[in-house]
N, C-alpha and C. Protein backbone atom coordinates (compact mmCIF):
# COMPACT_ATOMS: atom_id res chain seq x y z
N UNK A 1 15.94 -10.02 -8.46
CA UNK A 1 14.64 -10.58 -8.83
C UNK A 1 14.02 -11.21 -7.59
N UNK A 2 12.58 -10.67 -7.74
CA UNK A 2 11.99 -11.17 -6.03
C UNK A 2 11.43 -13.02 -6.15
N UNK A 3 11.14 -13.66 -5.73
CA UNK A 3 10.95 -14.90 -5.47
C UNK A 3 9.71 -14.77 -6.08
N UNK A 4 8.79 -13.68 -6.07
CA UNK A 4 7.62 -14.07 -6.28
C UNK A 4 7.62 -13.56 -7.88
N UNK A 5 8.66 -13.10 -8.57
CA UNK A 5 8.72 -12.88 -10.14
C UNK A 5 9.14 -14.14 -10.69
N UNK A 6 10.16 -15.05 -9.96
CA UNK A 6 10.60 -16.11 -10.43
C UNK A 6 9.15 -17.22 -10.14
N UNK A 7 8.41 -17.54 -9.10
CA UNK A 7 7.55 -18.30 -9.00
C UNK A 7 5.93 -18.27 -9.86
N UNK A 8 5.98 -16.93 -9.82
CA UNK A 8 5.00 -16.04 -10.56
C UNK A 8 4.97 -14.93 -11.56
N UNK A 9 5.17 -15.28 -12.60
CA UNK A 9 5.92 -14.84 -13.60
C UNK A 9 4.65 -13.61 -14.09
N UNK A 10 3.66 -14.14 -14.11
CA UNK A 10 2.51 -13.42 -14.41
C UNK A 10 2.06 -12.05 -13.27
N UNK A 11 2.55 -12.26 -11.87
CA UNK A 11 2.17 -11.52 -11.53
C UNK A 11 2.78 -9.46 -11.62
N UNK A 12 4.14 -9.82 -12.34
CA UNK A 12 5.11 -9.15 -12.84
C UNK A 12 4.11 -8.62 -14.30
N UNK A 13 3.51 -8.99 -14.79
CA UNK A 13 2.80 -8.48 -15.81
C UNK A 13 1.25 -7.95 -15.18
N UNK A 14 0.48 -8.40 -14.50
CA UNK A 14 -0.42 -8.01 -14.09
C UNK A 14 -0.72 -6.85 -12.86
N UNK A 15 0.59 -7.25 -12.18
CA UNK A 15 0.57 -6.23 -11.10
C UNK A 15 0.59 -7.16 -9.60
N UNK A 16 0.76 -6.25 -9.07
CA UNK A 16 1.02 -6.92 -7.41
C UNK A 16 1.67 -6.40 -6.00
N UNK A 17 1.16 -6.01 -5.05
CA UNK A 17 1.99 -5.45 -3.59
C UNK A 17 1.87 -6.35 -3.19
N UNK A 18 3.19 -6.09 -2.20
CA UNK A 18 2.76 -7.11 -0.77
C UNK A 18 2.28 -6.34 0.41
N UNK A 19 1.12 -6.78 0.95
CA UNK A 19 0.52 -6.05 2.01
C UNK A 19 0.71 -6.81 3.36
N UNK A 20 1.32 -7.80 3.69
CA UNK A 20 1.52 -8.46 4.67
C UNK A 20 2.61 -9.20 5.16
N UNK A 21 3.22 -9.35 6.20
CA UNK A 21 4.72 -10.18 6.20
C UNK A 21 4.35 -11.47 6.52
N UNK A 22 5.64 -11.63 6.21
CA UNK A 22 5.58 -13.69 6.21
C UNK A 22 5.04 -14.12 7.52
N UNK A 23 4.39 -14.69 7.44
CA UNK A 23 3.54 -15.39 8.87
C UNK A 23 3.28 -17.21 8.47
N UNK A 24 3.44 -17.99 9.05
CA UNK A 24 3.63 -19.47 8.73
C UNK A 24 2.16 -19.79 9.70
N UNK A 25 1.38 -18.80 10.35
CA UNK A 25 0.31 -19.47 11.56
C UNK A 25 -1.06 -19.99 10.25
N UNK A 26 -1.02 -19.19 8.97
CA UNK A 26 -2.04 -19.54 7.95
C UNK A 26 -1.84 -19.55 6.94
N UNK A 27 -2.55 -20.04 5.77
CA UNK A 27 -2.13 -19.90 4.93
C UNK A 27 -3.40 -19.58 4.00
N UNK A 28 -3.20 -19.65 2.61
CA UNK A 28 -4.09 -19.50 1.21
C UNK A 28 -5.41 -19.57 1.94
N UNK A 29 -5.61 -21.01 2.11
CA UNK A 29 -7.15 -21.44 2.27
C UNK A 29 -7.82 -20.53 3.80
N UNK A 30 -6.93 -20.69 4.56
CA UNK A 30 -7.61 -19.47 5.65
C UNK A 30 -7.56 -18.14 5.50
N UNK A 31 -6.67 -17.57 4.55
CA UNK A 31 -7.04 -16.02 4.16
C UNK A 31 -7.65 -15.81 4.13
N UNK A 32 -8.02 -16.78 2.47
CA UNK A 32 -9.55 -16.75 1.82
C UNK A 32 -10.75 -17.02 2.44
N UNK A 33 -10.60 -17.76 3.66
CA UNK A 33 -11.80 -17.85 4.74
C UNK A 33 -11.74 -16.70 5.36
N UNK A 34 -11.10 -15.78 5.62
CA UNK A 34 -10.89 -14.61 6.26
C UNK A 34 -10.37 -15.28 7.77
N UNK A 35 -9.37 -15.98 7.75
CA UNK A 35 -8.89 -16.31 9.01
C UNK A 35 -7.23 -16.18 9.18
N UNK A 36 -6.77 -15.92 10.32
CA UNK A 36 -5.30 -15.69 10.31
C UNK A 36 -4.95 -16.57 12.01
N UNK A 37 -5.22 -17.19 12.21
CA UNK A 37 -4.70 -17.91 13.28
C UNK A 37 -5.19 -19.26 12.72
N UNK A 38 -5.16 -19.97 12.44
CA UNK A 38 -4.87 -21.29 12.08
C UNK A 38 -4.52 -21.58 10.37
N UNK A 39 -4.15 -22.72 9.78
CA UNK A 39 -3.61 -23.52 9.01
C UNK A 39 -5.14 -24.31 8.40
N UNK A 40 -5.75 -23.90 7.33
CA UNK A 40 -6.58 -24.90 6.35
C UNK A 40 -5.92 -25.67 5.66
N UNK A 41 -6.08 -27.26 5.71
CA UNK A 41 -5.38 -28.25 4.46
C UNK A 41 -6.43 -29.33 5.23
N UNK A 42 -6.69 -30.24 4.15
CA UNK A 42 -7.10 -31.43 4.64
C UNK A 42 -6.70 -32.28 5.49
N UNK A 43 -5.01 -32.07 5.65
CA UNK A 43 -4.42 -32.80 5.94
C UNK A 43 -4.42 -32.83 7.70
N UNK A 44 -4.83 -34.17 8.49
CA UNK A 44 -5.03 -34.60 9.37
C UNK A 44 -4.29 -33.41 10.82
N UNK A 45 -3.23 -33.20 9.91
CA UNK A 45 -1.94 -32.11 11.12
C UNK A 45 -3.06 -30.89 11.22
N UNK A 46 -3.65 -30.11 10.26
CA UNK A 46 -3.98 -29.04 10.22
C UNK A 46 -5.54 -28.97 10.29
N UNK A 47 -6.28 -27.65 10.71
CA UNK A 47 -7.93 -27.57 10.62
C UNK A 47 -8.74 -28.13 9.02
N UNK A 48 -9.58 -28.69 9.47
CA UNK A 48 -10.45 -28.66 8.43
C UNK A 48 -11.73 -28.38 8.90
N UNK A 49 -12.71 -28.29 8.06
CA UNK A 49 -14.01 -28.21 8.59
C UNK A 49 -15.09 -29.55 8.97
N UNK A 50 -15.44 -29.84 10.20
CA UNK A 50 -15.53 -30.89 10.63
C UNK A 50 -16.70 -31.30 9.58
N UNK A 51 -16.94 -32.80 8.94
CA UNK A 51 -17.83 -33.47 8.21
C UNK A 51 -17.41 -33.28 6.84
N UNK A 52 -16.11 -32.60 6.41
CA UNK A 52 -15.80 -32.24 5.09
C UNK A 52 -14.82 -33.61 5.01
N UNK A 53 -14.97 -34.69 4.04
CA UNK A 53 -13.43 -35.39 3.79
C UNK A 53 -12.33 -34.72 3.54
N UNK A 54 -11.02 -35.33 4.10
CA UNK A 54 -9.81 -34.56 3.85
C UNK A 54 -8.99 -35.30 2.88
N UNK A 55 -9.72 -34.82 1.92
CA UNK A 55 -9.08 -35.16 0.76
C UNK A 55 -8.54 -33.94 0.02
N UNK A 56 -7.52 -34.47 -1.36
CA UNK A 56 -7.42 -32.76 -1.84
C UNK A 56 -7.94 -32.87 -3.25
N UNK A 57 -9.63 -32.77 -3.41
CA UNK A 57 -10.60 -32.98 -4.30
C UNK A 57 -11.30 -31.35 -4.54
N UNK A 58 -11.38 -30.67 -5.38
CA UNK A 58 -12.18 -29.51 -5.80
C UNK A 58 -13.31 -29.90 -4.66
N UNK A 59 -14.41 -30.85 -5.23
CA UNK A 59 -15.15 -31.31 -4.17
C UNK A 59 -15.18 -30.77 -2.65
N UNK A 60 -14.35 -31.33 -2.15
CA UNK A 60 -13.55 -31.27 -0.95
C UNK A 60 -13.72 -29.70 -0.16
N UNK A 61 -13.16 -29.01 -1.05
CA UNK A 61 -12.71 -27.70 -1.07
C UNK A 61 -14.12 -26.68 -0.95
N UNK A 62 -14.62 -26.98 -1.92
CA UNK A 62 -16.00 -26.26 -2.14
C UNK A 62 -16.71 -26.78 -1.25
N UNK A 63 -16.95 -28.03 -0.69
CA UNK A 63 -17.81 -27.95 0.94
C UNK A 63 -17.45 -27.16 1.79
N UNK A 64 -16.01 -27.23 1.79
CA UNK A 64 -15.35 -27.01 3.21
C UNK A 64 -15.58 -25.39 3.04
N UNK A 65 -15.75 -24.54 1.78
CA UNK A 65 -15.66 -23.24 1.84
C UNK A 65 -17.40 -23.09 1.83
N UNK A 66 -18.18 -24.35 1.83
CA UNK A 66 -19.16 -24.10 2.06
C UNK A 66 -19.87 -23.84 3.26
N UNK A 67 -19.05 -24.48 4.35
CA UNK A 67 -19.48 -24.24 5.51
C UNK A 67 -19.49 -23.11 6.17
N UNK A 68 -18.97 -21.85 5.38
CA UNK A 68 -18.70 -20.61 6.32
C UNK A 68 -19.49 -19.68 5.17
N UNK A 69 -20.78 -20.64 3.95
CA UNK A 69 -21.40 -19.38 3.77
C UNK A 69 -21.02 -19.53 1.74
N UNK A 70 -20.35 -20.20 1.59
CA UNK A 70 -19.47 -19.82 -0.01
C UNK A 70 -20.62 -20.74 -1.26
N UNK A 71 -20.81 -20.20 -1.94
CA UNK A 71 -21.52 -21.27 -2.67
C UNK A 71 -21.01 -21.05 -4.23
N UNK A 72 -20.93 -21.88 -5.03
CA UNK A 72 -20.13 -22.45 -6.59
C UNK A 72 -20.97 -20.66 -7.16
N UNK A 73 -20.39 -19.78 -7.73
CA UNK A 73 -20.82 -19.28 -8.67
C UNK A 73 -19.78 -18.68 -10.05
N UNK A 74 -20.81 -17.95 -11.55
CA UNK A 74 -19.79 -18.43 -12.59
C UNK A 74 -18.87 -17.35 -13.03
N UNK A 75 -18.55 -16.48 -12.19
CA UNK A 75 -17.54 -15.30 -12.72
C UNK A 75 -17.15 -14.91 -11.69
N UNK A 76 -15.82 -13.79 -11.92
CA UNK A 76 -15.19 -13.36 -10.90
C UNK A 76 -16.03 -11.61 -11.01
N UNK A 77 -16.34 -11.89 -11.44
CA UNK A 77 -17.37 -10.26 -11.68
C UNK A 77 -17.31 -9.85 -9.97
N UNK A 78 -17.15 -8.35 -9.57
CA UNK A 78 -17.52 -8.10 -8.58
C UNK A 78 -18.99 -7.30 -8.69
N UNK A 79 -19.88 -7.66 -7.24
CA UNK A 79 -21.07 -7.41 -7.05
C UNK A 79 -21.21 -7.61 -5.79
N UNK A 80 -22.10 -6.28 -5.73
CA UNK A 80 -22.30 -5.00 -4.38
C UNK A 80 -23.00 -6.27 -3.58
N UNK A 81 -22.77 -6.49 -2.32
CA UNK A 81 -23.09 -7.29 -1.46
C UNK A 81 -22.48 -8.30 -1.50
N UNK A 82 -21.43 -9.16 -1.81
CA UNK A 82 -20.74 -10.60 -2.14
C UNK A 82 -19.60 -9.94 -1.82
N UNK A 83 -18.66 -11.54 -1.29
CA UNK A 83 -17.69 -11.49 -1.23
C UNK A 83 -17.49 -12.96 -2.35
N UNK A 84 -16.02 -12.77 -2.67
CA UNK A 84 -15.82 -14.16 -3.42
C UNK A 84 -14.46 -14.49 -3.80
N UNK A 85 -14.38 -15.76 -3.54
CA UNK A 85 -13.45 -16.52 -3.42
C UNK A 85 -12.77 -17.26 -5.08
N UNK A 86 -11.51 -17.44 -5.32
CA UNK A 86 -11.35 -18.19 -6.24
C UNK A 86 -10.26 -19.57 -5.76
N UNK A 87 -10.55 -20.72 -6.07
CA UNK A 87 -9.83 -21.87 -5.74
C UNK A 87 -9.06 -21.67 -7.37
N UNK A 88 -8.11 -22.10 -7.13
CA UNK A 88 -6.97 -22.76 -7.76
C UNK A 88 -6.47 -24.17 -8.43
N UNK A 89 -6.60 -24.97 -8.87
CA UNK A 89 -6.28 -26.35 -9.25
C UNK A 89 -5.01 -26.62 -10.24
N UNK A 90 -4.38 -27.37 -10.16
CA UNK A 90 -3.19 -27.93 -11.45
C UNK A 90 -3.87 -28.93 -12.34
N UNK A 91 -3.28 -29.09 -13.48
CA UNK A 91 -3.51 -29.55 -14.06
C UNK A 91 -4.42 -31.00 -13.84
N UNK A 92 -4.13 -32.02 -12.56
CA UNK A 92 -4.44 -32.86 -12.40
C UNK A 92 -6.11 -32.50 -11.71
N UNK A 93 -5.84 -31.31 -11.36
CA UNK A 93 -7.88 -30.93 -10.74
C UNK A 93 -7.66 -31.05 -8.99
N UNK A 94 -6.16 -30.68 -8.79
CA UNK A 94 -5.94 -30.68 -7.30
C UNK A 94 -5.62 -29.51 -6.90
N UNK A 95 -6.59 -29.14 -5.67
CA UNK A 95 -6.43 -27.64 -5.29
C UNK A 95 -4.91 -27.40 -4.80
N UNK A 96 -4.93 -26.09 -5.21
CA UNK A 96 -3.63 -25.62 -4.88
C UNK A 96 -3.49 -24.27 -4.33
N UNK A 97 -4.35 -23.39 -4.29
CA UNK A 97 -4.45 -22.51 -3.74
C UNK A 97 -5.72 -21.61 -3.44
N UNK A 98 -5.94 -20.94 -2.72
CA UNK A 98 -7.42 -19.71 -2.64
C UNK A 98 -7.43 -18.31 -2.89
N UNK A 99 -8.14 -17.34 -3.42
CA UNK A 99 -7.69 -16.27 -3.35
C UNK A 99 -9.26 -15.52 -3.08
N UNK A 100 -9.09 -14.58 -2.55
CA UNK A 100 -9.71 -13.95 -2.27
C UNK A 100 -10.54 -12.23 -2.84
N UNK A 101 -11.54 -11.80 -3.55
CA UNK A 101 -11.64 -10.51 -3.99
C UNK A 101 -12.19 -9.59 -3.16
N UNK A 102 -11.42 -8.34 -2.74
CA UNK A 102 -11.64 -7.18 -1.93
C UNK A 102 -12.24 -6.31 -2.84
N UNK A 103 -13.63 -5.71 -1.88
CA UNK A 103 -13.73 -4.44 -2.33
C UNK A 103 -13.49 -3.52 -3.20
N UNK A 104 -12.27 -3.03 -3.51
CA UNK A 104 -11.89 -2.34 -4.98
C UNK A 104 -11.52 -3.67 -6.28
N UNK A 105 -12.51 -4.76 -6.21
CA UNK A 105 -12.38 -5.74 -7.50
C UNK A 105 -10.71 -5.62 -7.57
N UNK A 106 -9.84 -5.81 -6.72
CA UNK A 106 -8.61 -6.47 -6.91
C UNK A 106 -8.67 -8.15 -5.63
N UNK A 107 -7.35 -8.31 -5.56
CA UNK A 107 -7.60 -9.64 -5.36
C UNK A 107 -6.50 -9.89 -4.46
N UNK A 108 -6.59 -10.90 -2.88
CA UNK A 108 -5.42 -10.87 -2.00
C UNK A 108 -5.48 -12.01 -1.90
N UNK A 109 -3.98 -12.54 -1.72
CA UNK A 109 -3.56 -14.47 -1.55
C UNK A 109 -2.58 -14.19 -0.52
N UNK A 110 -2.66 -14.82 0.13
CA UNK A 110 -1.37 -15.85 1.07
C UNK A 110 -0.90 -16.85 0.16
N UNK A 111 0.68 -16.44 0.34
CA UNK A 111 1.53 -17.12 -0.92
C UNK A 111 2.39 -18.20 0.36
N UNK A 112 1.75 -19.40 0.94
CA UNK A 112 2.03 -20.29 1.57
C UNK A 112 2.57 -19.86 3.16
N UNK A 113 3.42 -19.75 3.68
CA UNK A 113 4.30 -19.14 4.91
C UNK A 113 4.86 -17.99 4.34
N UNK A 114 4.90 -17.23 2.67
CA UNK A 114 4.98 -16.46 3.05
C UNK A 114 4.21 -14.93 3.23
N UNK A 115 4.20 -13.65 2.51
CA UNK A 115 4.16 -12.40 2.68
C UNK A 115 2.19 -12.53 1.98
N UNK A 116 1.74 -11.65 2.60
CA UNK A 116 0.12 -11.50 1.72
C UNK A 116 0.60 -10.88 0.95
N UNK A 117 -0.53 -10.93 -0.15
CA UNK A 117 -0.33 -10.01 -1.56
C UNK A 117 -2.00 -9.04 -2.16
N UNK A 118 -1.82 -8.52 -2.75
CA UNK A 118 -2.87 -7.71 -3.41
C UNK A 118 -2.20 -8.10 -4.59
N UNK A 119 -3.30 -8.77 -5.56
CA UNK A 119 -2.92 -8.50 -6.77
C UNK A 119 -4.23 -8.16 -7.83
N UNK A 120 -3.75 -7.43 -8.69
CA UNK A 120 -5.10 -6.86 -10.19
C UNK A 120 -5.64 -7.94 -10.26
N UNK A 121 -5.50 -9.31 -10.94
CA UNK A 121 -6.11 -10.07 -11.51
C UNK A 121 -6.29 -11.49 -10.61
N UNK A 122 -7.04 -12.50 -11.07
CA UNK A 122 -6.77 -13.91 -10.85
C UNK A 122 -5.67 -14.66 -11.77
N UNK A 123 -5.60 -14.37 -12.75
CA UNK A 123 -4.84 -14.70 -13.44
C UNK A 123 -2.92 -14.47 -13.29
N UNK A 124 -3.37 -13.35 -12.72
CA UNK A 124 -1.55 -13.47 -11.54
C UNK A 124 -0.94 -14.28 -11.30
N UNK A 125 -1.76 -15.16 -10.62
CA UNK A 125 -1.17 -16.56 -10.18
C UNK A 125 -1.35 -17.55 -11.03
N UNK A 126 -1.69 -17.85 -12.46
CA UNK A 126 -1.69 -18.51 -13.02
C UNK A 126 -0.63 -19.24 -13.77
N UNK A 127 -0.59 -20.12 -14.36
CA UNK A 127 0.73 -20.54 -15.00
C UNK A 127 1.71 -20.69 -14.40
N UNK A 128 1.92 -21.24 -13.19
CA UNK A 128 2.53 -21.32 -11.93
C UNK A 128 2.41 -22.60 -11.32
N UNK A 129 2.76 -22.87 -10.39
CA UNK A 129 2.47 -24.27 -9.39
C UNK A 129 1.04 -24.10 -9.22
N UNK A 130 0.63 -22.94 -9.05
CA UNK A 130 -1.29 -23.14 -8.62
C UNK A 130 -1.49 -23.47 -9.73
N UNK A 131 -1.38 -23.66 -11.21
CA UNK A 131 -2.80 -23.92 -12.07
C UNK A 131 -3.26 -23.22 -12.92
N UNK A 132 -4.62 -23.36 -12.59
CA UNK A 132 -5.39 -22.00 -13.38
C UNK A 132 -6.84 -21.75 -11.84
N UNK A 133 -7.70 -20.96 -12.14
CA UNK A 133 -8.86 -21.02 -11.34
C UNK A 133 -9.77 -22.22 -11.65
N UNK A 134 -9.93 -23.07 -11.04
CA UNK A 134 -11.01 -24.09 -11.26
C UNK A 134 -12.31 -23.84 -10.89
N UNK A 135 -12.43 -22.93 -9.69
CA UNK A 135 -14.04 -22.90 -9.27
C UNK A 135 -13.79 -21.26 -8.98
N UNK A 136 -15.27 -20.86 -8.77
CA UNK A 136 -15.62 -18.95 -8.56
C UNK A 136 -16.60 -19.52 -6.98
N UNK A 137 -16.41 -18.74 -6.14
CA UNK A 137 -17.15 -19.23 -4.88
C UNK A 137 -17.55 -17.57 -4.75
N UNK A 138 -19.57 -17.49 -4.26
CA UNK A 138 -19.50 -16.61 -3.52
C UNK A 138 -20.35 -16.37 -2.16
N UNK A 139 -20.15 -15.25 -1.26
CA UNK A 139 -20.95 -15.27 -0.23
C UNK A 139 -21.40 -13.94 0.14
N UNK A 140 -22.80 -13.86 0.55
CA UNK A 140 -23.48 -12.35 1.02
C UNK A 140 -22.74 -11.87 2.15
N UNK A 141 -22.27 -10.54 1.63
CA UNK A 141 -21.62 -10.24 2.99
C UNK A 141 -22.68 -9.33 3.90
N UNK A 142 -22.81 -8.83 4.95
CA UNK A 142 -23.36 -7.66 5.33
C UNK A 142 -23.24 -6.49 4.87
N UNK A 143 -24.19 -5.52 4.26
CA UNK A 143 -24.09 -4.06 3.96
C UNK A 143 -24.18 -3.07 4.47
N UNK A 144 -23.24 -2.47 5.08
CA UNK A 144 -23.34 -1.10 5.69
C UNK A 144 -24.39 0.07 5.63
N UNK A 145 -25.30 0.59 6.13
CA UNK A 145 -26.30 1.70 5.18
C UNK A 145 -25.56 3.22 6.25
């Protein structure tokens, strides 16, 4: 049994690859920014986005993914020109993770230091240490003609 059936019980029902090896240089929140050389957390050790408090507040989160473009919207629906993000929260309303939706309306996370993933749903990661989805974030991407 892989670590990520025992941690993520759901994603064993919904579906899931791993498309990436363990790398510790980023994690969740910079995936989902589309970044792979640094570490997103509020926390003082790691990047944040300068003028965002580093707190670990939904709030918080949704500025900081605001600064590169992300704005609060209400479904994970995919639509031609957007990219979009889903934050994560536990029960208490503290982020816990980001995920990201590609192109074919599936969905990729950095599962902390370790392996990337593709998975079918948001709900994959649910019922887990992340939570459930607390916020839908999206942003215009550029369109190819």
């Amino acid at each position: 049994m892989s670590i990520f059936q025992v941690a993520f019980p759901n994603l064993v029902k919904t579906g899931y690859k791993i498309t990436g090896p363990q790398d510790p240089t980023y994690n969740c929140i910079a995936w989902a920014a589309n970044e792979t050389d640094r570490w997103w957390w509020p926390n003082p050790l790691y990047y944040w986005p300068s003028g965002i408090p580093r707190v670990e507040s939904l709030e918080a989160f949704v500025r900081a993914f605001g600064t590169i473009g992300f704005r609060v919207c209400k479904d994970a629906v995919l639509e031609s020109g957007f990219e979009k993000i889903a934050i994560y929260a536990d029960a208490k309303g503290i982020p816990t993770h980001a995920a990201r939706q590609l192109p074919n309306d599936k969905w990729t996370s950095k599962l902390g230091g370790l392996e990337d993933i593709e998975h079918t749903e948001t709900s994959g990661l649910e019922e887990s240490e992340y939570g459930a989805v607390a916020v839908m974030m999206r942003r215009q991407v550029a369109t190819t003609s």
